[in-house]
N, C-alpha and C. Protein backbone atom coordinates (compact mmCIF):
# COMPACT_ATOMS: atom_id res chain seq x y z
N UNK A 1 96.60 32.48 49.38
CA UNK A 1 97.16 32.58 48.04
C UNK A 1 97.99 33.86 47.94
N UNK A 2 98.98 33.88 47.27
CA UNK A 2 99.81 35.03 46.76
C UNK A 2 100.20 34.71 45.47
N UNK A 3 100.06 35.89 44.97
CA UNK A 3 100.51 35.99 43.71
C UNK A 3 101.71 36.93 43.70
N UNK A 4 102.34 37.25 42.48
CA UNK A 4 103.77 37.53 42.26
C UNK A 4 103.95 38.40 40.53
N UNK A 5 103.71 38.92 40.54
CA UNK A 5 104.13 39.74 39.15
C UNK A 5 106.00 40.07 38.89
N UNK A 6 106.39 39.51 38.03
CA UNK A 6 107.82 40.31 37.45
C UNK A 6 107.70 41.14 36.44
N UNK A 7 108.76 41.93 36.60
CA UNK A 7 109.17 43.03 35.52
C UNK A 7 110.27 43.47 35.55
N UNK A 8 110.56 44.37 34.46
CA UNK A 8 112.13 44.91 34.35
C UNK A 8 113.09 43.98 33.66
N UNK A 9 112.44 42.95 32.88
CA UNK A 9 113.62 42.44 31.99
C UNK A 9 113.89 43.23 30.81
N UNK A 10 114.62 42.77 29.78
CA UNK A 10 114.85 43.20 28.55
C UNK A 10 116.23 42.81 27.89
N UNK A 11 116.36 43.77 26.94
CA UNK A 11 117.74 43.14 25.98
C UNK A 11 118.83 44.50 26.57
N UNK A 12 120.38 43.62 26.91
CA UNK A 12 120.97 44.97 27.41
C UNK A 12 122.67 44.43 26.72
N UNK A 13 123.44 45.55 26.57
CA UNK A 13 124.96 44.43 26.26
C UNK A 13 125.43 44.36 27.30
N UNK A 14 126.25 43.32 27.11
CA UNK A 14 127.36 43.02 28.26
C UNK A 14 128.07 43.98 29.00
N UNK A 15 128.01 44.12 30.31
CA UNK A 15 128.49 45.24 30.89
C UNK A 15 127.53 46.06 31.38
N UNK A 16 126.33 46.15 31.14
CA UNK A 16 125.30 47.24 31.52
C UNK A 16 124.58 46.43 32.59
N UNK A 17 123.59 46.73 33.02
CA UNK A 17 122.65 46.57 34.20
C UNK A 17 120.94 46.70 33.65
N UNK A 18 120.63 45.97 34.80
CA UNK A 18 119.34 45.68 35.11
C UNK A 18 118.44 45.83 36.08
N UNK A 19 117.42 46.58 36.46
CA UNK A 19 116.85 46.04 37.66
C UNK A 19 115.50 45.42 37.36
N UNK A 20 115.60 44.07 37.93
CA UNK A 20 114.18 43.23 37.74
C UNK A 20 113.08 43.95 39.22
N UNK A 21 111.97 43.81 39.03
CA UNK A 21 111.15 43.82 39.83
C UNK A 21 109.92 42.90 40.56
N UNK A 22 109.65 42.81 41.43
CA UNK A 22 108.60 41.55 41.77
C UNK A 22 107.94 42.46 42.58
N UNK A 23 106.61 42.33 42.25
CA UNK A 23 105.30 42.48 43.10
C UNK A 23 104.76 41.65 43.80
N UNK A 24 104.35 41.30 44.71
CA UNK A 24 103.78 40.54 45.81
C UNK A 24 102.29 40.63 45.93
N UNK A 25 101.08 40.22 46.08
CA UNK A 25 99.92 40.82 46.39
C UNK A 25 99.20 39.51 47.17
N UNK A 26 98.23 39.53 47.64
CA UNK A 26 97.59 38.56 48.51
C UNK A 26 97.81 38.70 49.82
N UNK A 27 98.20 37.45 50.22
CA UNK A 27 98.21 37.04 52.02
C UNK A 27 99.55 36.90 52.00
N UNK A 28 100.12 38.33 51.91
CA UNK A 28 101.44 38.61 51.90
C UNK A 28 101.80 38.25 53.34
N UNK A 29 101.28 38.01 54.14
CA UNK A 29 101.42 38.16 55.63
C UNK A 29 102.04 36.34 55.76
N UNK A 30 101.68 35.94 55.01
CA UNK A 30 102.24 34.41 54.99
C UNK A 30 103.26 34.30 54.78
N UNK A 31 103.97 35.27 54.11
CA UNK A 31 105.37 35.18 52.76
C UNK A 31 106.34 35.27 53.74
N UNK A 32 107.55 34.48 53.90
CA UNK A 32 108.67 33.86 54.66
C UNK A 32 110.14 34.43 54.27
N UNK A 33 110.22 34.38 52.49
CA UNK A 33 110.83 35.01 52.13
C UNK A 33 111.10 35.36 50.24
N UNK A 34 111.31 36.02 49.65
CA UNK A 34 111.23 35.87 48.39
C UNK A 34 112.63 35.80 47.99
N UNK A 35 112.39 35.52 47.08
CA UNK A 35 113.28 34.47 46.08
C UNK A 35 113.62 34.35 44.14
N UNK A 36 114.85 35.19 43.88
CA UNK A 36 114.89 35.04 42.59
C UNK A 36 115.68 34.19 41.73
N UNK A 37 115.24 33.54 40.80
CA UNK A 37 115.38 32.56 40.13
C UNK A 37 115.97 32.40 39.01
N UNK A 38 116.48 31.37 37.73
CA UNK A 38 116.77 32.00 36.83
C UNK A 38 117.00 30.66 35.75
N UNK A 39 116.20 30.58 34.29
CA UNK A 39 116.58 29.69 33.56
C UNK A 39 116.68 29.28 32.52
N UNK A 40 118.05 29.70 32.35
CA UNK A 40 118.60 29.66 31.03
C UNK A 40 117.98 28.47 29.71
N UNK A 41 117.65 28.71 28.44
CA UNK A 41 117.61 27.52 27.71
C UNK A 41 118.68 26.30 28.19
N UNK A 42 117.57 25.09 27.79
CA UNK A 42 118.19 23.93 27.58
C UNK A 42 118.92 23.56 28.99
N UNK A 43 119.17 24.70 30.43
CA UNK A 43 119.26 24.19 31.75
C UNK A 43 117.98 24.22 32.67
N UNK A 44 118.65 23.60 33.56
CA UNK A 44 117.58 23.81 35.04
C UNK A 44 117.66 24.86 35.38
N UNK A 45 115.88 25.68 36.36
CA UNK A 45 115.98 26.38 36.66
C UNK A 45 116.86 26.70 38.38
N UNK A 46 117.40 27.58 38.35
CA UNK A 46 118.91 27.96 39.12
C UNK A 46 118.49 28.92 40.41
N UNK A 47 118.96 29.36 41.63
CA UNK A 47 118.86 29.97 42.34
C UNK A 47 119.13 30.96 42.50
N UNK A 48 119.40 32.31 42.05
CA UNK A 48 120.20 33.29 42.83
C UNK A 48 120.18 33.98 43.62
N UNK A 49 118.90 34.24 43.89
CA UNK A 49 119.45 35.25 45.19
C UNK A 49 118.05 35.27 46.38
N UNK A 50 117.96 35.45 47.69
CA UNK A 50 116.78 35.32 48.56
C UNK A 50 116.86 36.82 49.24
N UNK A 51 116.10 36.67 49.94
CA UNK A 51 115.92 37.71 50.85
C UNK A 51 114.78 37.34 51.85
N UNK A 52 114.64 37.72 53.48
CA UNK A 52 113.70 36.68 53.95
C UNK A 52 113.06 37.64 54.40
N UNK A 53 111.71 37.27 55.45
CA UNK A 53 110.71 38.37 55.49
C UNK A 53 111.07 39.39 56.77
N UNK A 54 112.72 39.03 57.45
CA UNK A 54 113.46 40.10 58.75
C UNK A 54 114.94 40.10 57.94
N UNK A 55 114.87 40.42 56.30
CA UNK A 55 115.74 40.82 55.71
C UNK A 55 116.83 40.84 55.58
N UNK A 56 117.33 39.16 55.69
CA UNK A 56 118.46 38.45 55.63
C UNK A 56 118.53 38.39 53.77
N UNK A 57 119.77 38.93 53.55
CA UNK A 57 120.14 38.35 52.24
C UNK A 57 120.65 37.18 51.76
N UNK A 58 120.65 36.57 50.32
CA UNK A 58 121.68 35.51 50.58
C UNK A 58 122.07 35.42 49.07
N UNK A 59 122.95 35.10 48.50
CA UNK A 59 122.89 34.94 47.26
C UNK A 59 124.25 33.54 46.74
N UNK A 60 123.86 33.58 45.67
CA UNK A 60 124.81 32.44 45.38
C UNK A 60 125.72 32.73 44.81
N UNK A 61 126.85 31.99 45.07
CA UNK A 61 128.58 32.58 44.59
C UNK A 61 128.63 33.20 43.50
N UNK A 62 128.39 32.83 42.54
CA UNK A 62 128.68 33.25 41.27
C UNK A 62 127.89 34.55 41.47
N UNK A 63 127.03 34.99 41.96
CA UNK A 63 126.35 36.22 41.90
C UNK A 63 126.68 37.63 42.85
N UNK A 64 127.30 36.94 44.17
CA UNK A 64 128.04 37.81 44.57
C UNK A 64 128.50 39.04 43.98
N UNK A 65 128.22 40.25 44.92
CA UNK A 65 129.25 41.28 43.99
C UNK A 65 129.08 42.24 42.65
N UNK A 66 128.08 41.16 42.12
CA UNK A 66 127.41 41.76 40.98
C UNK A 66 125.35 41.76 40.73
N UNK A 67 124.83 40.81 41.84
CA UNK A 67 123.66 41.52 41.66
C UNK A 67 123.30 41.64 43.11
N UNK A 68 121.80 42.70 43.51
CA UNK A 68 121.99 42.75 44.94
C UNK A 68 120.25 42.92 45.17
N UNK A 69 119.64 41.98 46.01
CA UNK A 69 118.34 41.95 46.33
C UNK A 69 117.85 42.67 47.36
N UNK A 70 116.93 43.38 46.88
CA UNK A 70 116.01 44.31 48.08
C UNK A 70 114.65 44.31 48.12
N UNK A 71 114.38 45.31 48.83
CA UNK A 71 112.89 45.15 49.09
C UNK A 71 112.59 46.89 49.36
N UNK A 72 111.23 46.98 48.96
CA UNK A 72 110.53 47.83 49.22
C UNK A 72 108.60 47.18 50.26
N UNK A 73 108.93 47.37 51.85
CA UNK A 73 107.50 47.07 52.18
C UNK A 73 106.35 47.92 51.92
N UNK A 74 106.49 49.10 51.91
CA UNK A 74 105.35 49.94 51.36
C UNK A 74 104.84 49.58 50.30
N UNK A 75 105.86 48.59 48.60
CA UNK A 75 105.15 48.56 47.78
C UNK A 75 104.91 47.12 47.86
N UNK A 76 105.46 46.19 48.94
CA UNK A 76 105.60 44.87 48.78
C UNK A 76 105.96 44.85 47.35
N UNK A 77 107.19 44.92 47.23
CA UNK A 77 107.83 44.81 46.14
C UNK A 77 109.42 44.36 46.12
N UNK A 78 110.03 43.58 45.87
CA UNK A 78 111.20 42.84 45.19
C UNK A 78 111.97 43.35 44.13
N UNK A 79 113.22 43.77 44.32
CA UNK A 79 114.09 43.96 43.15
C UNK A 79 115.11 43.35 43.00
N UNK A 80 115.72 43.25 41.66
CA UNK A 80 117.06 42.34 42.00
C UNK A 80 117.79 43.84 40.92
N UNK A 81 119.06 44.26 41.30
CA UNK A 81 119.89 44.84 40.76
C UNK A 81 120.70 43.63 40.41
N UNK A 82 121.03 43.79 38.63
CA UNK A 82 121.88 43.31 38.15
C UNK A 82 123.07 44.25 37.41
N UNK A 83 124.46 44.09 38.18
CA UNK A 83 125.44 44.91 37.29
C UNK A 83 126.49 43.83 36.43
N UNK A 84 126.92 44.38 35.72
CA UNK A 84 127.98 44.24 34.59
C UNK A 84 127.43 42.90 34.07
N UNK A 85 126.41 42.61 33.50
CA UNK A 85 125.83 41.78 32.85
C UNK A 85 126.48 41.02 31.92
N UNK A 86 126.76 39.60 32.01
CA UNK A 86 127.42 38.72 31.34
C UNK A 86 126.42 38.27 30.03
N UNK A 87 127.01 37.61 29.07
CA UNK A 87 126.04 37.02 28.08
C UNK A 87 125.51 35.72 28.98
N UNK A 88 126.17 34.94 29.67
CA UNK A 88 125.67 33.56 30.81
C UNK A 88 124.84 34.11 31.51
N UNK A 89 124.43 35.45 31.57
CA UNK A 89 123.02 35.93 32.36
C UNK A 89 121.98 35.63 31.74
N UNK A 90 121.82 35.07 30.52
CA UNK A 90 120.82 35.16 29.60
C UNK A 90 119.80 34.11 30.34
N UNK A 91 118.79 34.61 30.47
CA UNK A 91 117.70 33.61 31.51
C UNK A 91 116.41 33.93 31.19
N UNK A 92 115.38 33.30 31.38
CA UNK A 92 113.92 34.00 32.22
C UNK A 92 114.29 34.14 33.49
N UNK A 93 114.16 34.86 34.23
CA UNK A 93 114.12 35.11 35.52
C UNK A 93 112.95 35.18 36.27
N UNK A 94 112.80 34.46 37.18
CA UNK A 94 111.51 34.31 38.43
C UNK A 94 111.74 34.63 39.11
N UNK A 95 110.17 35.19 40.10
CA UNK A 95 110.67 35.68 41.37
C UNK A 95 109.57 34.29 41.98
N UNK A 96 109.81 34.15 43.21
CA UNK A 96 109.10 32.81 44.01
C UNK A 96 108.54 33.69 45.17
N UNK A 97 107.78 33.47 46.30
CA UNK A 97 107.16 33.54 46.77
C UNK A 97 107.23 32.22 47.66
N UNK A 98 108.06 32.52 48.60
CA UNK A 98 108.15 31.17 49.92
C UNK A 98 107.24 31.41 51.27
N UNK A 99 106.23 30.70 51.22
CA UNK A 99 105.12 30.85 51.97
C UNK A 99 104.28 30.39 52.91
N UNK A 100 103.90 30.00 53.99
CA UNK A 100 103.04 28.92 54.90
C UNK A 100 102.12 28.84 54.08
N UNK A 101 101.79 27.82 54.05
CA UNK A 101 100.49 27.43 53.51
C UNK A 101 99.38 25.96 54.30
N UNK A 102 98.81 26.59 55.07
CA UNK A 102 98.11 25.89 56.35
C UNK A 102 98.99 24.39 57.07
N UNK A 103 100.57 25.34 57.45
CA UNK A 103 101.69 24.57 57.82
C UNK A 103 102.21 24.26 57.29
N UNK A 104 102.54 24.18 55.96
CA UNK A 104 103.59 23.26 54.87
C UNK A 104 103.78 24.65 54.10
N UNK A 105 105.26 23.98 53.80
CA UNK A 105 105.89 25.42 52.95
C UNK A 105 105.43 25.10 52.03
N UNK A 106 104.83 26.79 51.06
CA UNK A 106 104.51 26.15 49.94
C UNK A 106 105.09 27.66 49.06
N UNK A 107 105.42 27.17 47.39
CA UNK A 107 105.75 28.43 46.70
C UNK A 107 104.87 28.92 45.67
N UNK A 108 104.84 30.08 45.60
CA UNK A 108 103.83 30.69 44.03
C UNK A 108 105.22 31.44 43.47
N UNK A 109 104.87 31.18 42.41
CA UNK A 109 105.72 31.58 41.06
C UNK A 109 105.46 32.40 40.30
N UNK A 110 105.94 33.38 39.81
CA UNK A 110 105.68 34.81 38.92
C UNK A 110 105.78 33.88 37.45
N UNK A 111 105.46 34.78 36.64
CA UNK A 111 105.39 33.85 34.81
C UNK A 111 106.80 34.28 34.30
N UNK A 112 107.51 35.21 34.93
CA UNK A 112 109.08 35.05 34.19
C UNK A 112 109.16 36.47 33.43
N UNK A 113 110.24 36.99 33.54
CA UNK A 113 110.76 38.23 33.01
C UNK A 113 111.70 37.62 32.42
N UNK A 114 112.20 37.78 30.55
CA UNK A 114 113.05 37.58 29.88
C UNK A 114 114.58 38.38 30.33
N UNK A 115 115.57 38.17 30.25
CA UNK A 115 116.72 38.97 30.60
C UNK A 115 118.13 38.04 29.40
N UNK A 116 118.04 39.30 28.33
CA UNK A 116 119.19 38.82 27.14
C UNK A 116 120.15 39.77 27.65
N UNK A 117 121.59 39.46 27.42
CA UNK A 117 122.32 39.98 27.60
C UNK A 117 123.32 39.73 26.35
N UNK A 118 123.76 40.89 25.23
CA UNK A 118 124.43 40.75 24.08
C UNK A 118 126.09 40.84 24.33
N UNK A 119 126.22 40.17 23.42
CA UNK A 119 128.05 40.26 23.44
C UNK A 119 128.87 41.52 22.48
């Protein structure tokens, strides 16, 4: 089992920044790669950005350029830098947890960090 804590959302205007955070704890030793998420009212939840456990980045087009995923292993910890914040940022944001789980990939899910972004 792993669990996953987020933090670092809040209300910011357009143009400013963010950094979300994810904690990791458990049988971190399983974890493949983490993974942040994102979902807006009234859409599906969306992909943006990975990072794997020999610290390949990856992120999705639209995010390019403007947010950037890292890691801290000492705290097993996850961040996502978000700059110049759009109002279309407006999301809960998740962090995932991509994991073996006695051979089958399996994911744990954080409960969601709010992220408003004003016009």
């Amino acid at each position: 089992q792993v669990q996953v804590v987020e933090s670092g959302g809040g209300l910011v205007q357009a143009g400013g920044s963010l950094r979300l955070s994810c904690a990791a704890s458990g049988n971190i030793f399983s974890i493949n790669a983490m993974g942040w998420y994102r979902q807006a009212p009234g859409k599906q939840r969306e992909w943006v950005a990975q990072i794997t456990s020999g610290g390949s980045t990856n992120y999705k087009d639209s995010m390019k350029g403007r947010f950037t995923i890292s890691r801290d292993n000492a705290k097993n910890t996850v961040y996502l830098q978000m700059n110049d914040l759009k109002p279309e940022d407006t999301a809960v944001y998740y962090c995932a947890a991509h994991s073996s789980c006695s051979g089958y990939a399996c994911i744990y899910w954080g409960q969601g960090t709010q992220v408003t972004v004003s016009s």
